[in-house]
N, C-alpha and C. Protein backbone atom coordinates (compact mmCIF):
# COMPACT_ATOMS: atom_id res chain seq x y z
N UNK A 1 -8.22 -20.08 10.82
CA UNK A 1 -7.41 -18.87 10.71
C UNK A 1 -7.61 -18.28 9.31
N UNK A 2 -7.69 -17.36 9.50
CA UNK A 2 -7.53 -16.28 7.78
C UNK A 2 -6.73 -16.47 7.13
N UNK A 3 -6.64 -16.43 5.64
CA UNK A 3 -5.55 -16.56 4.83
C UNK A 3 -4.93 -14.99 4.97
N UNK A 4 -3.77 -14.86 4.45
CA UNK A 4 -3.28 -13.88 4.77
C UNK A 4 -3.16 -13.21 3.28
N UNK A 5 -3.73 -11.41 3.43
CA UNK A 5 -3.56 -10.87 2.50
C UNK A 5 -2.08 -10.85 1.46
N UNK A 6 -2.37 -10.84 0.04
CA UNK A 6 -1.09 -10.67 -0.51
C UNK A 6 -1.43 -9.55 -1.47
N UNK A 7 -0.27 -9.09 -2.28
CA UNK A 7 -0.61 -8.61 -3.54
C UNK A 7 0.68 -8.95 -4.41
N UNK A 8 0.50 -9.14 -5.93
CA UNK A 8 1.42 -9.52 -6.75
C UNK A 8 1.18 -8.62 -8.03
N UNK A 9 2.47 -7.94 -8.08
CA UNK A 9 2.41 -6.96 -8.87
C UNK A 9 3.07 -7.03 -10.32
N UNK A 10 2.58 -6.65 -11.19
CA UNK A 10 3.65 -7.03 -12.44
C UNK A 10 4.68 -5.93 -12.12
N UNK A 11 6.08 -6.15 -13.21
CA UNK A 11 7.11 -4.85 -13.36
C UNK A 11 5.90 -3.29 -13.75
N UNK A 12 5.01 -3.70 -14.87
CA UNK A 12 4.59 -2.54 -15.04
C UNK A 12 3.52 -1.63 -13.86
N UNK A 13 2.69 -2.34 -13.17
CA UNK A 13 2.16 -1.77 -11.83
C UNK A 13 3.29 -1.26 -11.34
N UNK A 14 3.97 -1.99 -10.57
CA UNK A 14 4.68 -1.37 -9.58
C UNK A 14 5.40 -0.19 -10.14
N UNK A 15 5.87 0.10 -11.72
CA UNK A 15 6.90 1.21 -11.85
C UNK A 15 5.72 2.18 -11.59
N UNK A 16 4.06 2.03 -12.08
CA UNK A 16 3.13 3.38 -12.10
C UNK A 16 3.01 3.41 -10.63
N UNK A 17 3.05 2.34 -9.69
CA UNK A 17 2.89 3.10 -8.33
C UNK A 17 4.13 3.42 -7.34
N UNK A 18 5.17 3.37 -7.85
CA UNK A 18 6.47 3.91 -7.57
C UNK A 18 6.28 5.33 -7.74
N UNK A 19 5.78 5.63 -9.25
CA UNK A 19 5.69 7.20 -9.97
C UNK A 19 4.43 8.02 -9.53
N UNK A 20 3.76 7.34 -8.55
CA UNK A 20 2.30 8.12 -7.87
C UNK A 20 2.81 8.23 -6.61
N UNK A 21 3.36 7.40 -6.27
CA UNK A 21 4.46 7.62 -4.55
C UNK A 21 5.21 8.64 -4.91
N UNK A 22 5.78 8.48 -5.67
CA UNK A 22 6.97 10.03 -5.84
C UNK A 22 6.36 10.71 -6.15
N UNK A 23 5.71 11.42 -7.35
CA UNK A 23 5.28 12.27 -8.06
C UNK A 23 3.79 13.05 -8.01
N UNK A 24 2.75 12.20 -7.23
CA UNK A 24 1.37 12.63 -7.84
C UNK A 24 1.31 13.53 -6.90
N UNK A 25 0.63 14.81 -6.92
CA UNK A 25 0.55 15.74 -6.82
C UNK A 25 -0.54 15.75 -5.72
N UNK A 26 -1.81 14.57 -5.49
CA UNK A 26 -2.62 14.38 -4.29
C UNK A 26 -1.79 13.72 -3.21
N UNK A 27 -1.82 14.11 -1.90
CA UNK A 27 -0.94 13.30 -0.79
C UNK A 27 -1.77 11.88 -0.85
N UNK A 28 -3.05 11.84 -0.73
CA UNK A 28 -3.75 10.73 -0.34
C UNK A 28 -3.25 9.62 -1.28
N UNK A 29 -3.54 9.73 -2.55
CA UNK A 29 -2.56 9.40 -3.55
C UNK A 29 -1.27 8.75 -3.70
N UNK A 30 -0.45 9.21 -3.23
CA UNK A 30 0.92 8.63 -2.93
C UNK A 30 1.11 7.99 -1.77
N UNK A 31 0.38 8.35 -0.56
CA UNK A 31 -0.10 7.61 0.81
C UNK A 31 -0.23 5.92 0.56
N UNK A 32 -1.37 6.27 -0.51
CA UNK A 32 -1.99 4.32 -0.84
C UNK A 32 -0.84 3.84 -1.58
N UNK A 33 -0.41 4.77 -2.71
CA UNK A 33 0.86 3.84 -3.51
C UNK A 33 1.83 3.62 -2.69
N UNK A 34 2.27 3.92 -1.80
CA UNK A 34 3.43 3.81 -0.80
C UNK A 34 2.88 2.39 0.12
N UNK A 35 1.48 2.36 0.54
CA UNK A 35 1.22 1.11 1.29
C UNK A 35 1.03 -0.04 0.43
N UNK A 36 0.43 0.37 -0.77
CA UNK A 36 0.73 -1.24 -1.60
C UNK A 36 1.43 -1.79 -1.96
N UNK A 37 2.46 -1.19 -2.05
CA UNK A 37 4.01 -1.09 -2.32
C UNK A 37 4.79 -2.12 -1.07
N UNK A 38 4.21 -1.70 -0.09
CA UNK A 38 4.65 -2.20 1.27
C UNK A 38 4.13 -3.50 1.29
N UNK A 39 2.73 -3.71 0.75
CA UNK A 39 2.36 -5.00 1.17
C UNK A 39 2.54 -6.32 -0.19
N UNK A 40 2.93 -4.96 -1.27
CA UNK A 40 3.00 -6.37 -2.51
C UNK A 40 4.70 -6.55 -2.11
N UNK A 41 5.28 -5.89 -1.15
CA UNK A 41 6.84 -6.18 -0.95
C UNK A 41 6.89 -7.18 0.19
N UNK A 42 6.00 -7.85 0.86
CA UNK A 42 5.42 -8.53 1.83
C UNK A 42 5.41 -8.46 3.09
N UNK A 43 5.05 -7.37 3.35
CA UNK A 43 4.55 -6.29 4.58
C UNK A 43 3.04 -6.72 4.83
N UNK A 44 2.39 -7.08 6.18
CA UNK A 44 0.70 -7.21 6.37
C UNK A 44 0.34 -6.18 5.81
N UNK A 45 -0.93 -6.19 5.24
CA UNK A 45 -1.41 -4.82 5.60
C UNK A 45 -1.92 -4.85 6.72
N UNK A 46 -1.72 -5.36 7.99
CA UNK A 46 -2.41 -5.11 9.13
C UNK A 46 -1.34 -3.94 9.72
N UNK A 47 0.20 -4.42 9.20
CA UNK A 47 1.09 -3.81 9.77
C UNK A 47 1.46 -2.85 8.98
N UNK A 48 1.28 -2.74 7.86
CA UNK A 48 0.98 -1.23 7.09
C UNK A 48 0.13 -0.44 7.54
N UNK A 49 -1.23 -0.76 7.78
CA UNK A 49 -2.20 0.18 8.23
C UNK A 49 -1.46 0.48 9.79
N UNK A 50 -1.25 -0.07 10.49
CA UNK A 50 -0.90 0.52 11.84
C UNK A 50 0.80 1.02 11.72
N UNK A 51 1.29 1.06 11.10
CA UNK A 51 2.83 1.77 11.37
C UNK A 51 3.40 2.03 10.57
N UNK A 52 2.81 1.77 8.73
CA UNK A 52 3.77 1.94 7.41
C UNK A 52 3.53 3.17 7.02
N UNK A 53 2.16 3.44 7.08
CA UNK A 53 1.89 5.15 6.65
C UNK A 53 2.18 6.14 7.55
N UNK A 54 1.42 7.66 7.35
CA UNK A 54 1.76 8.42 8.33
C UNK A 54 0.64 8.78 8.92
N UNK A 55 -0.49 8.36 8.83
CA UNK A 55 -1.59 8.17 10.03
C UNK A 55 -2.03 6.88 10.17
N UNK A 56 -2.48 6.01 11.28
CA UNK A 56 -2.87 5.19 11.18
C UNK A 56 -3.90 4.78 10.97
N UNK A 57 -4.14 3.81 10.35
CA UNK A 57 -5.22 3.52 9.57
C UNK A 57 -6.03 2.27 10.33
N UNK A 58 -7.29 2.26 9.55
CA UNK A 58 -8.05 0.70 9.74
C UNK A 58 -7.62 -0.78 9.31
N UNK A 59 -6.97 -1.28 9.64
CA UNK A 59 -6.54 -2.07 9.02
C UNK A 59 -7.09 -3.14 7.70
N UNK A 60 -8.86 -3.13 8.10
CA UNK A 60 -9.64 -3.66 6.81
C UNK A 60 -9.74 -2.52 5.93
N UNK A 61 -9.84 -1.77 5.70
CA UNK A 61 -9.69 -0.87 5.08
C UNK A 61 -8.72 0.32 4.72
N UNK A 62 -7.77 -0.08 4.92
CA UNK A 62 -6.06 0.47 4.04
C UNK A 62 -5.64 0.41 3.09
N UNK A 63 -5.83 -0.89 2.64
CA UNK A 63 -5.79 -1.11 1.53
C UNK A 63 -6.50 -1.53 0.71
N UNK A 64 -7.76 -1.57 0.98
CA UNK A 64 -9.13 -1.41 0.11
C UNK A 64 -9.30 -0.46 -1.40
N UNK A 65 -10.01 -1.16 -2.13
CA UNK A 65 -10.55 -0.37 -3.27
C UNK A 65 -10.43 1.38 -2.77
């Protein structure tokens, strides 16, 4: 079986992708900060890519580089 994706964020990441979710001015932009958000809060990203954003996504690639 696969290990399961994580992410671990310091205080200072997460406040800049809190402030690109609210604030940045590209949608795509605040789209990804909103799903990493989801998955460093311990959300899949399998289940981010299919139901956390507002299109659904690939799931290997959602939260990709």
């Amino acid at each position: 079986m696969a290990a399961r994706r994580t992410l671990e964020l310091s205080d200072e990441q997460r406040a800049e992708l809190e402030r690109a979710r609210d604030r940045h001015p590209k949608p795509h932009v605040r789209e990804k900060a909103a799903a990493l958000l989801k998955v460093a809060a311990g959300q899949s990203p399998h289940a981010v890519a299919k139901q956390g954003v507002l299109k659904t996504r690939d799931p290997d690639t959602a939260t990709a580089g």
